[in-house]
Protein backbone atom coordinates (compact mmCIF):
# COMPACT_ATOMS: atom_id res chain seq x y z
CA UNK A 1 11.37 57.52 -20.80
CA UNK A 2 7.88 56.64 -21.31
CA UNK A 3 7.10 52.61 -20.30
CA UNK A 4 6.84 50.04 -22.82
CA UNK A 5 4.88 47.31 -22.50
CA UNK A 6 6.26 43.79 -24.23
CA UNK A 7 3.04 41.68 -23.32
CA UNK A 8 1.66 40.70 -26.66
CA UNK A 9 -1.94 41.98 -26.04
CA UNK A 10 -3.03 42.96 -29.87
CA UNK A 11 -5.45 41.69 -31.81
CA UNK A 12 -4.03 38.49 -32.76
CA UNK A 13 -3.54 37.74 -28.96
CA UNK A 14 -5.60 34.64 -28.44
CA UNK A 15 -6.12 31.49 -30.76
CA UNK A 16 -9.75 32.39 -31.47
CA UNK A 17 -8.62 36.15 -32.78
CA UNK A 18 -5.49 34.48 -34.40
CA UNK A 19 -8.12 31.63 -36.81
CA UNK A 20 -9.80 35.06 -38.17
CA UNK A 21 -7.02 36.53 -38.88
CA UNK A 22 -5.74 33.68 -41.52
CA UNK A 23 -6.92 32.12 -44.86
CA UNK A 24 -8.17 29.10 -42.57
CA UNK A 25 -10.53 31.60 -41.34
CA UNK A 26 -11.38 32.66 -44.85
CA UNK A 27 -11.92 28.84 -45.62
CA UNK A 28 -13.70 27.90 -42.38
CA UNK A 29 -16.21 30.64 -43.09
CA UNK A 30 -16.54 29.89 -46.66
CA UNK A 31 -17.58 26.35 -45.97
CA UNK A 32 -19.99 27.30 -43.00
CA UNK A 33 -21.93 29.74 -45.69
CA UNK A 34 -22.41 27.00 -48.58
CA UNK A 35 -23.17 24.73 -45.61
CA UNK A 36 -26.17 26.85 -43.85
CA UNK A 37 -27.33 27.54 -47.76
CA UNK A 38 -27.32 24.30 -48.55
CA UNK A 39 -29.53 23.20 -46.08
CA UNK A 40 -31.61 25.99 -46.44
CA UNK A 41 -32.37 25.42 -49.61
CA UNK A 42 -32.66 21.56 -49.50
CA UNK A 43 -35.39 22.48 -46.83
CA UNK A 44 -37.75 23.85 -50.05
CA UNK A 45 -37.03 21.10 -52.06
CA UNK A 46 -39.73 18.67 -52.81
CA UNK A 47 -38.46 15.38 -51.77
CA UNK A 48 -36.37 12.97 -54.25
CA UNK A 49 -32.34 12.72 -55.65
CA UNK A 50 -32.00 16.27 -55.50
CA UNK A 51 -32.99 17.20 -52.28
CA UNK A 52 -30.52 14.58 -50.87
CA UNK A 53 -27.57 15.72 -53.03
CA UNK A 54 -28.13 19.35 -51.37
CA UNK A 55 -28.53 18.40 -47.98
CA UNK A 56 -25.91 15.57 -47.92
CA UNK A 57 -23.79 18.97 -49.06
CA UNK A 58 -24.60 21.18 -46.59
CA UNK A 59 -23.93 18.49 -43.67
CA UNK A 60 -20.69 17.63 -45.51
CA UNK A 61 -19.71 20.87 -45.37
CA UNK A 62 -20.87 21.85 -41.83
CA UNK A 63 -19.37 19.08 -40.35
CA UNK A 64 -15.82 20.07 -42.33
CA UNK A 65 -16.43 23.70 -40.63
CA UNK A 66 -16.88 21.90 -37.50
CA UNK A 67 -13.80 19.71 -37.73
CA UNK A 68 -11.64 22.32 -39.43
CA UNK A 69 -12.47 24.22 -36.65
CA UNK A 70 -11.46 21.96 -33.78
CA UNK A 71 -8.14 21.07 -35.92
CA UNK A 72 -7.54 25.20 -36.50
CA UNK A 73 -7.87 25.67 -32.62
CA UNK A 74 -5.61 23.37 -31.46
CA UNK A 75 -3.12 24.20 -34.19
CA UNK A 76 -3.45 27.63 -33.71
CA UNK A 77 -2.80 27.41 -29.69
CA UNK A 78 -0.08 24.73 -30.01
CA UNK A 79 1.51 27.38 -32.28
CA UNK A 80 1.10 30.27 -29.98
CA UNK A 81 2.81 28.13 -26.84
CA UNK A 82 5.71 27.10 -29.53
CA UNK A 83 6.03 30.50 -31.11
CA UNK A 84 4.43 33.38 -30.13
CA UNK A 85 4.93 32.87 -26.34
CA UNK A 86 8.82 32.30 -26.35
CA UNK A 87 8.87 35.40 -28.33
CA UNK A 88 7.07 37.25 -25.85
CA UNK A 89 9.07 36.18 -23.38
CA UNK A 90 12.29 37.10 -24.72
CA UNK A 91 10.93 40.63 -25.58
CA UNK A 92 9.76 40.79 -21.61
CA UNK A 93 13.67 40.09 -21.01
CA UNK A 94 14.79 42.49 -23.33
CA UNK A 95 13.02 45.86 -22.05
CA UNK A 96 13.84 44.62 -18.40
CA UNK A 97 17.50 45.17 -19.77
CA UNK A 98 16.99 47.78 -21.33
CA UNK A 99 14.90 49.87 -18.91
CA UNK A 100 17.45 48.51 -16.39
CA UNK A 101 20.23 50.17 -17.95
CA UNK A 102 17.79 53.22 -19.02
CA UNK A 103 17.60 53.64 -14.94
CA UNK A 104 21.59 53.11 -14.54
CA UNK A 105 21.94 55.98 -16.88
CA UNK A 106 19.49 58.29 -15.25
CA UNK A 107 21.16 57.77 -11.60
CA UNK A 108 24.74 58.36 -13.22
CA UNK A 109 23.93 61.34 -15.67
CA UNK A 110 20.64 62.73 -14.76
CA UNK A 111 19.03 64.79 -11.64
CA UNK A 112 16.83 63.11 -9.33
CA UNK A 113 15.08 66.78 -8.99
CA UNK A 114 14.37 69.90 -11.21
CA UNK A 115 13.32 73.11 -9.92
CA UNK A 116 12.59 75.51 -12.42
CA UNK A 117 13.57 79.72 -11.45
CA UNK A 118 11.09 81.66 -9.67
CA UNK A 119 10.31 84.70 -8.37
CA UNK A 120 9.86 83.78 -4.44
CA UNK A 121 11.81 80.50 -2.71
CA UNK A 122 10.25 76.94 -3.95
CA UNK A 123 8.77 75.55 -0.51
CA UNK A 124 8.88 71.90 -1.75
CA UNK A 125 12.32 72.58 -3.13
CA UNK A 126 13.56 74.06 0.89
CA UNK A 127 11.59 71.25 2.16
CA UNK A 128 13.44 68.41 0.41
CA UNK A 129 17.06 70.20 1.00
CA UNK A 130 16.41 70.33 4.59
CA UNK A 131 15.64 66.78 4.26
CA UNK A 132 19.23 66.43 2.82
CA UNK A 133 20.41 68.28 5.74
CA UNK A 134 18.74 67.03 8.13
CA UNK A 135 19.75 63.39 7.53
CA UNK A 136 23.54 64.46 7.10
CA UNK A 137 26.73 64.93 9.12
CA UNK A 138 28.93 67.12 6.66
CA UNK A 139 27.74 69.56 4.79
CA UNK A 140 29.95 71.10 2.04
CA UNK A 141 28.45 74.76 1.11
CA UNK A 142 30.70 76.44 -2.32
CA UNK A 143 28.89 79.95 -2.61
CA UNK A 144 29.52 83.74 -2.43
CA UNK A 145 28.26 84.65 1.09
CA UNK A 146 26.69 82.00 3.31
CA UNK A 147 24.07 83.63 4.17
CA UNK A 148 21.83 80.88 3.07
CA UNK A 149 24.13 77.83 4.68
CA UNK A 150 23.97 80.21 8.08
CA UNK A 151 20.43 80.35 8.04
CA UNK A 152 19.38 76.41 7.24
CA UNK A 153 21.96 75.38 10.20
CA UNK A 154 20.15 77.62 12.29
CA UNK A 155 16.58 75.72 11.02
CA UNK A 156 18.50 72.54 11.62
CA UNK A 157 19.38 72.33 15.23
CA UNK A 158 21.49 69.62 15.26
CA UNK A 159 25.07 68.93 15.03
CA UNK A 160 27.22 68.21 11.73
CA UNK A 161 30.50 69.66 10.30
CA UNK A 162 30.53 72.33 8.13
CA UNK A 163 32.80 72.84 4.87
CA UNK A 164 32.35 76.44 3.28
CA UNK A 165 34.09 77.84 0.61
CA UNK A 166 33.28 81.52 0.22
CA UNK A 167 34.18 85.09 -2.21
CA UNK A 168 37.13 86.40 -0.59
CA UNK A 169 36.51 90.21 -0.02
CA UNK A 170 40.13 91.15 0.11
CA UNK A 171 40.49 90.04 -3.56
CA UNK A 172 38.94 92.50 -5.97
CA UNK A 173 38.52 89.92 -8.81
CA UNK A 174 36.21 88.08 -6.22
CA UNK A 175 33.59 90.54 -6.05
CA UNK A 176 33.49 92.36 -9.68
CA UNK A 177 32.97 89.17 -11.16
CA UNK A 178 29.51 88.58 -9.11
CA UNK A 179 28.77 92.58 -9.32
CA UNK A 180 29.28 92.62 -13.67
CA UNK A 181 26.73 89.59 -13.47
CA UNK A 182 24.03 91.35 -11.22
CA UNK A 183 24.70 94.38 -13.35
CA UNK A 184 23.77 92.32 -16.58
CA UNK A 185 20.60 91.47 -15.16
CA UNK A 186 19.78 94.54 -13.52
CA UNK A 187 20.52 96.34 -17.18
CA UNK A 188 20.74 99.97 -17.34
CA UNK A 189 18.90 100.64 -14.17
CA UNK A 190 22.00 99.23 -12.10
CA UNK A 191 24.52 100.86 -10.38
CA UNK A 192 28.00 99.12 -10.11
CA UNK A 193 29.34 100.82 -7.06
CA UNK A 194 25.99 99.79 -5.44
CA UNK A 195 25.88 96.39 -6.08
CA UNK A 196 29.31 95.98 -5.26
CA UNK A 197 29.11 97.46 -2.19
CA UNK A 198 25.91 95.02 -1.45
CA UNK A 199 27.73 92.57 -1.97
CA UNK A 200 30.32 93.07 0.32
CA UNK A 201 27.68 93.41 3.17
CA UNK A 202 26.52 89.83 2.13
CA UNK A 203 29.66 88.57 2.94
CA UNK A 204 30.26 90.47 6.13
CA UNK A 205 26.69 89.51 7.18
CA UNK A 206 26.68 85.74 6.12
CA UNK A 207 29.94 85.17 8.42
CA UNK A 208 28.24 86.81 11.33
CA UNK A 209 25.82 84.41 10.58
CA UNK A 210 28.05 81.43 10.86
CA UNK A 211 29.21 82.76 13.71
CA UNK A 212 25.84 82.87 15.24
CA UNK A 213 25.27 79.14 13.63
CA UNK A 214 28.51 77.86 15.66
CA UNK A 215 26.52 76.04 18.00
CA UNK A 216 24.76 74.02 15.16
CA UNK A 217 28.08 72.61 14.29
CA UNK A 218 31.06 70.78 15.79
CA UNK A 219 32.80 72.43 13.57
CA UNK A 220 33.09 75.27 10.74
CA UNK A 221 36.00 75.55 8.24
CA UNK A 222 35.86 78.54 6.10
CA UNK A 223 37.63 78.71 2.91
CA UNK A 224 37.78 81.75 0.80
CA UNK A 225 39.14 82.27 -2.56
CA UNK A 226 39.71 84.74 -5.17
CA UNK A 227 37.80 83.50 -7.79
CA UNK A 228 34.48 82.10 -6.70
CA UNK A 229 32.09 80.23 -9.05
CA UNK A 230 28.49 82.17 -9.67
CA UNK A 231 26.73 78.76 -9.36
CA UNK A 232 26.38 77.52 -5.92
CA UNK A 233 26.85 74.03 -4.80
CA UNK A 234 25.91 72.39 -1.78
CA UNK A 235 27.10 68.90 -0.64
CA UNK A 236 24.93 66.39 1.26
CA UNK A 237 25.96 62.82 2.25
CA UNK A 238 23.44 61.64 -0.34
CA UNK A 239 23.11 64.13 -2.85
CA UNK A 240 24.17 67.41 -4.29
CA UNK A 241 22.30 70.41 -5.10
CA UNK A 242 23.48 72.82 -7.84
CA UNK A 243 21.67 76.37 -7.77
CA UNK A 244 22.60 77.79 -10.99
CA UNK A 245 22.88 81.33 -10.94
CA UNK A 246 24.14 81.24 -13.85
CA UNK A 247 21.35 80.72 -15.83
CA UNK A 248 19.24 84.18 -14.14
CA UNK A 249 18.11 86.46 -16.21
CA UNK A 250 16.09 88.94 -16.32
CA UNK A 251 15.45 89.82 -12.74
CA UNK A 252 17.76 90.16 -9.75
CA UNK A 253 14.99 88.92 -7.59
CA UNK A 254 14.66 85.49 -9.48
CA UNK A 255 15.88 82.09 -7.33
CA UNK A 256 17.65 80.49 -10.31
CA UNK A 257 17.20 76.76 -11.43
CA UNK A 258 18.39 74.28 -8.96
CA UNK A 259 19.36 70.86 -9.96
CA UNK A 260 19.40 68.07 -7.13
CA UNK A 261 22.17 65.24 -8.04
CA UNK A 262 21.69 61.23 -6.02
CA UNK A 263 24.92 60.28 -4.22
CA UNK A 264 27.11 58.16 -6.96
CA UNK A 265 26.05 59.78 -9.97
CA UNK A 266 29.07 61.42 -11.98
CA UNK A 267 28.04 65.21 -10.88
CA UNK A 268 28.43 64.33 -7.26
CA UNK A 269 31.72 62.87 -7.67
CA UNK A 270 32.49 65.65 -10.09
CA UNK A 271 31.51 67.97 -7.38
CA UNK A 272 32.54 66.48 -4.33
CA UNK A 273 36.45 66.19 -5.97
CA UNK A 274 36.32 70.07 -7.21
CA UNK A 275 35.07 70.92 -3.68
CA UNK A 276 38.22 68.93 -2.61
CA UNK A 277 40.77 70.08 -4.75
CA UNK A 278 39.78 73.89 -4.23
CA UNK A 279 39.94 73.34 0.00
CA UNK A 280 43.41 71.38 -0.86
CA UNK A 281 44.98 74.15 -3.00
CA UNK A 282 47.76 76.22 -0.71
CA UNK A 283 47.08 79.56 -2.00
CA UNK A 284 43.25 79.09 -0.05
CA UNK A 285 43.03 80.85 3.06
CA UNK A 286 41.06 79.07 5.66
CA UNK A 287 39.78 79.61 8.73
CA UNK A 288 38.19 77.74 11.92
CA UNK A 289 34.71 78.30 13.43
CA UNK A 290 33.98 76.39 16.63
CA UNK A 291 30.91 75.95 19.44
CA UNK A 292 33.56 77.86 21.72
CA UNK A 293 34.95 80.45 19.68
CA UNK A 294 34.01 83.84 21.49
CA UNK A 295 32.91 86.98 19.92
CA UNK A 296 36.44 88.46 21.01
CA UNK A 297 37.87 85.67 18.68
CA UNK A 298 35.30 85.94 16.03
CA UNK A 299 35.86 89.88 15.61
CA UNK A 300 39.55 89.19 15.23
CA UNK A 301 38.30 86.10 12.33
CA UNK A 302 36.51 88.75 10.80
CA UNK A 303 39.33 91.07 10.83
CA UNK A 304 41.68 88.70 8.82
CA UNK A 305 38.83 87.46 6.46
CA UNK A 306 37.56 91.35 5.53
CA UNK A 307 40.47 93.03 5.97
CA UNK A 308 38.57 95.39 8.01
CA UNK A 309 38.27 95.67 11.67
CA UNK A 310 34.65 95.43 13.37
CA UNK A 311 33.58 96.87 16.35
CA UNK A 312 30.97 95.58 18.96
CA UNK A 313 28.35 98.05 17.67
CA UNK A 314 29.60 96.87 13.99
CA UNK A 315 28.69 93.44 14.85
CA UNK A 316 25.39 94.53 16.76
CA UNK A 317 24.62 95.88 12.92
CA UNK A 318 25.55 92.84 11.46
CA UNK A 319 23.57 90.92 13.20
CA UNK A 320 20.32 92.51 13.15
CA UNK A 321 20.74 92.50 9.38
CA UNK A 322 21.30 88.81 9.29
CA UNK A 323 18.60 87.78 11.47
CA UNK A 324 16.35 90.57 9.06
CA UNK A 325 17.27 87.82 6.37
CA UNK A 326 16.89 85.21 7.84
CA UNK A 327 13.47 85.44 9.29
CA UNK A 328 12.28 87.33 5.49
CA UNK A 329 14.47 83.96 4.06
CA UNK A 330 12.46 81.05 6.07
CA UNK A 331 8.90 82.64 5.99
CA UNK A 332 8.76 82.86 2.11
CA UNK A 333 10.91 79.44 1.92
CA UNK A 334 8.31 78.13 4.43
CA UNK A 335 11.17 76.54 6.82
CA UNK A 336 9.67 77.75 9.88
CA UNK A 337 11.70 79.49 12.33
């Protein structure tokens, strides 16, 4: 909304400006004219009646102008204290109000932040999410993987709970719905079987990265359900941040438009309660990730997650990949390591 001024600083702003701008002006100048004429022209005069008529005139008028002057002045500035500035005043008070509620709107409805999709990570957009982070103890992550949430707790180093709510891979509906998407965007070039098989991996290497993240946490809850959102949302204790896959298109590659949300504005709460309601629903599987939970324990986690069982060397694999990620993930994003 672009600022509005309400001080009254026009042309008719002072009571000089305002005596031009009137028929007393008109007047005032009028009689100064047939004043300075007058005497002018009683100046070539020979001396006699005549000559005094004229220049009795022209100090007539001139003192008038004079007086009429003085008389317009103070009128005109007793005027602007009884009129104009009241008005003023009241308009002042009026576009405080309304900019006030202008502001109330924007914290309720509106994003604090736009990032607009590009081809590589936004540094100033991983800087100010880390920010987030960084100044909060829960962190609620609703994505497909978690590779991303894995790797920013790593960045992090310090402790804070973690809520996650993931694709479950043992649910076919969970994955085909992501893979049809990245096929529309990879168009006739893409290979369904492919992607979908990518993005199983990206599962299977975003919870070894949580796994490897345990000790950023004092706790991990993972959630995973059957039909996962393509928009990801993660949950600050001050704002929200909406990545909106969604809205890619035309290359797979592209890091879609991200929307940051203040704490108490309608998304958040909108948010915060679906983020809620899906980690309340029975049918959600979940799972616990702590600072103790052994590699033993997490290959049997995986187990029930996947479906699939996962050997040391399987894990060895997984890992390598993630840490592949992660270090390709916080160079371009410019998060250090």
């Amino acid at each position: 909304m672009t600022p509005v001024s309400a001080d009254a600083n026009g042309i008719r702003s002072n009571p000089i400006r305002e005596i031009f701008w009137t028929r007393t002006g008109l007047l005032l100048a009028v009689l100064l004219v047939v004043s300075i004429g007058s005497l002018w022209l009683s100046g070539t005069m020979d001396a006699g009646t005549w000559k005094n008529l004229v220049t009795a005139l022209g100090t007539g008028t001139m003192i008038s102008a004079i007086v009429g002057f003085g008389q317009t002045l103070i009128t005109a500035s007793a005027s602007h204290r009884a009129l104009v500035a009241p008005l003023v005043e009241e308009s002042r008070r009026a576009l405080k109000d309304l900019s006030a509620e202008y502001r109330a709107l924007n914290t309720e409805f509106f994003p604090t932040h736009v990032f607009d999709a590009t081809t590589n990570p936004d540094p100033e957009l991983n800087r100010q999410l880390m920010a987030d982070l960084a100044a909060s103890r829960c962190y609620f992550f609703r994505g497909f993987s978690g590779r991303y949430a894995a790797a920013r707790l790593l960045v992090a180093r310090s402790g804070r709970e973690l809520r996650a709510v993931l694709a479950d891979p043992r649910e076919a509906s969970a994955i085909s719905g992501r893979a049809r998407h990245m096929l529309r965007i990879e168009g006739v070039a893409g290979d369904y079987d492919k992607i979908r098989a990518r993005l199983l991996e990206e599962i299977s290497i975003g919870l070894a990265g949580l796994f490897l993240a345990r000790s950023r946490c004092d706790s991990m809850e993972i959630a995973v359900v059957a039909d996962p959102p393509l928009d990801r949302t993660e949950i600050f204790d001050d704002s929200v941040w909406l990545t909106l896959y969604s809205a890619v298109a035309g290359t797979a590659t592209l890091y879609p438009r991200t929307l940051r949300f203040s704490e108490g504005s309608f998304i958040y709460d909108m948010q915060r309660a679906e983020f809620q309601r899906l980690r309340a629903t029975r049918s959600v599987q979940k799972y616990t990730i702590t600072p103790d939970t052994s590699r033993q324990e997490f290959l049997a986690l995986f187990e029930k997650i996947t479906g699939s069982p996962l050997s040391e060397e399987g894990f060895a694999d997984l890992e390598r990949m993630f840490h592949d990620f992660r270090d390709e993930f916080t160079a371009v994003a410019g998060l250090g390591s």
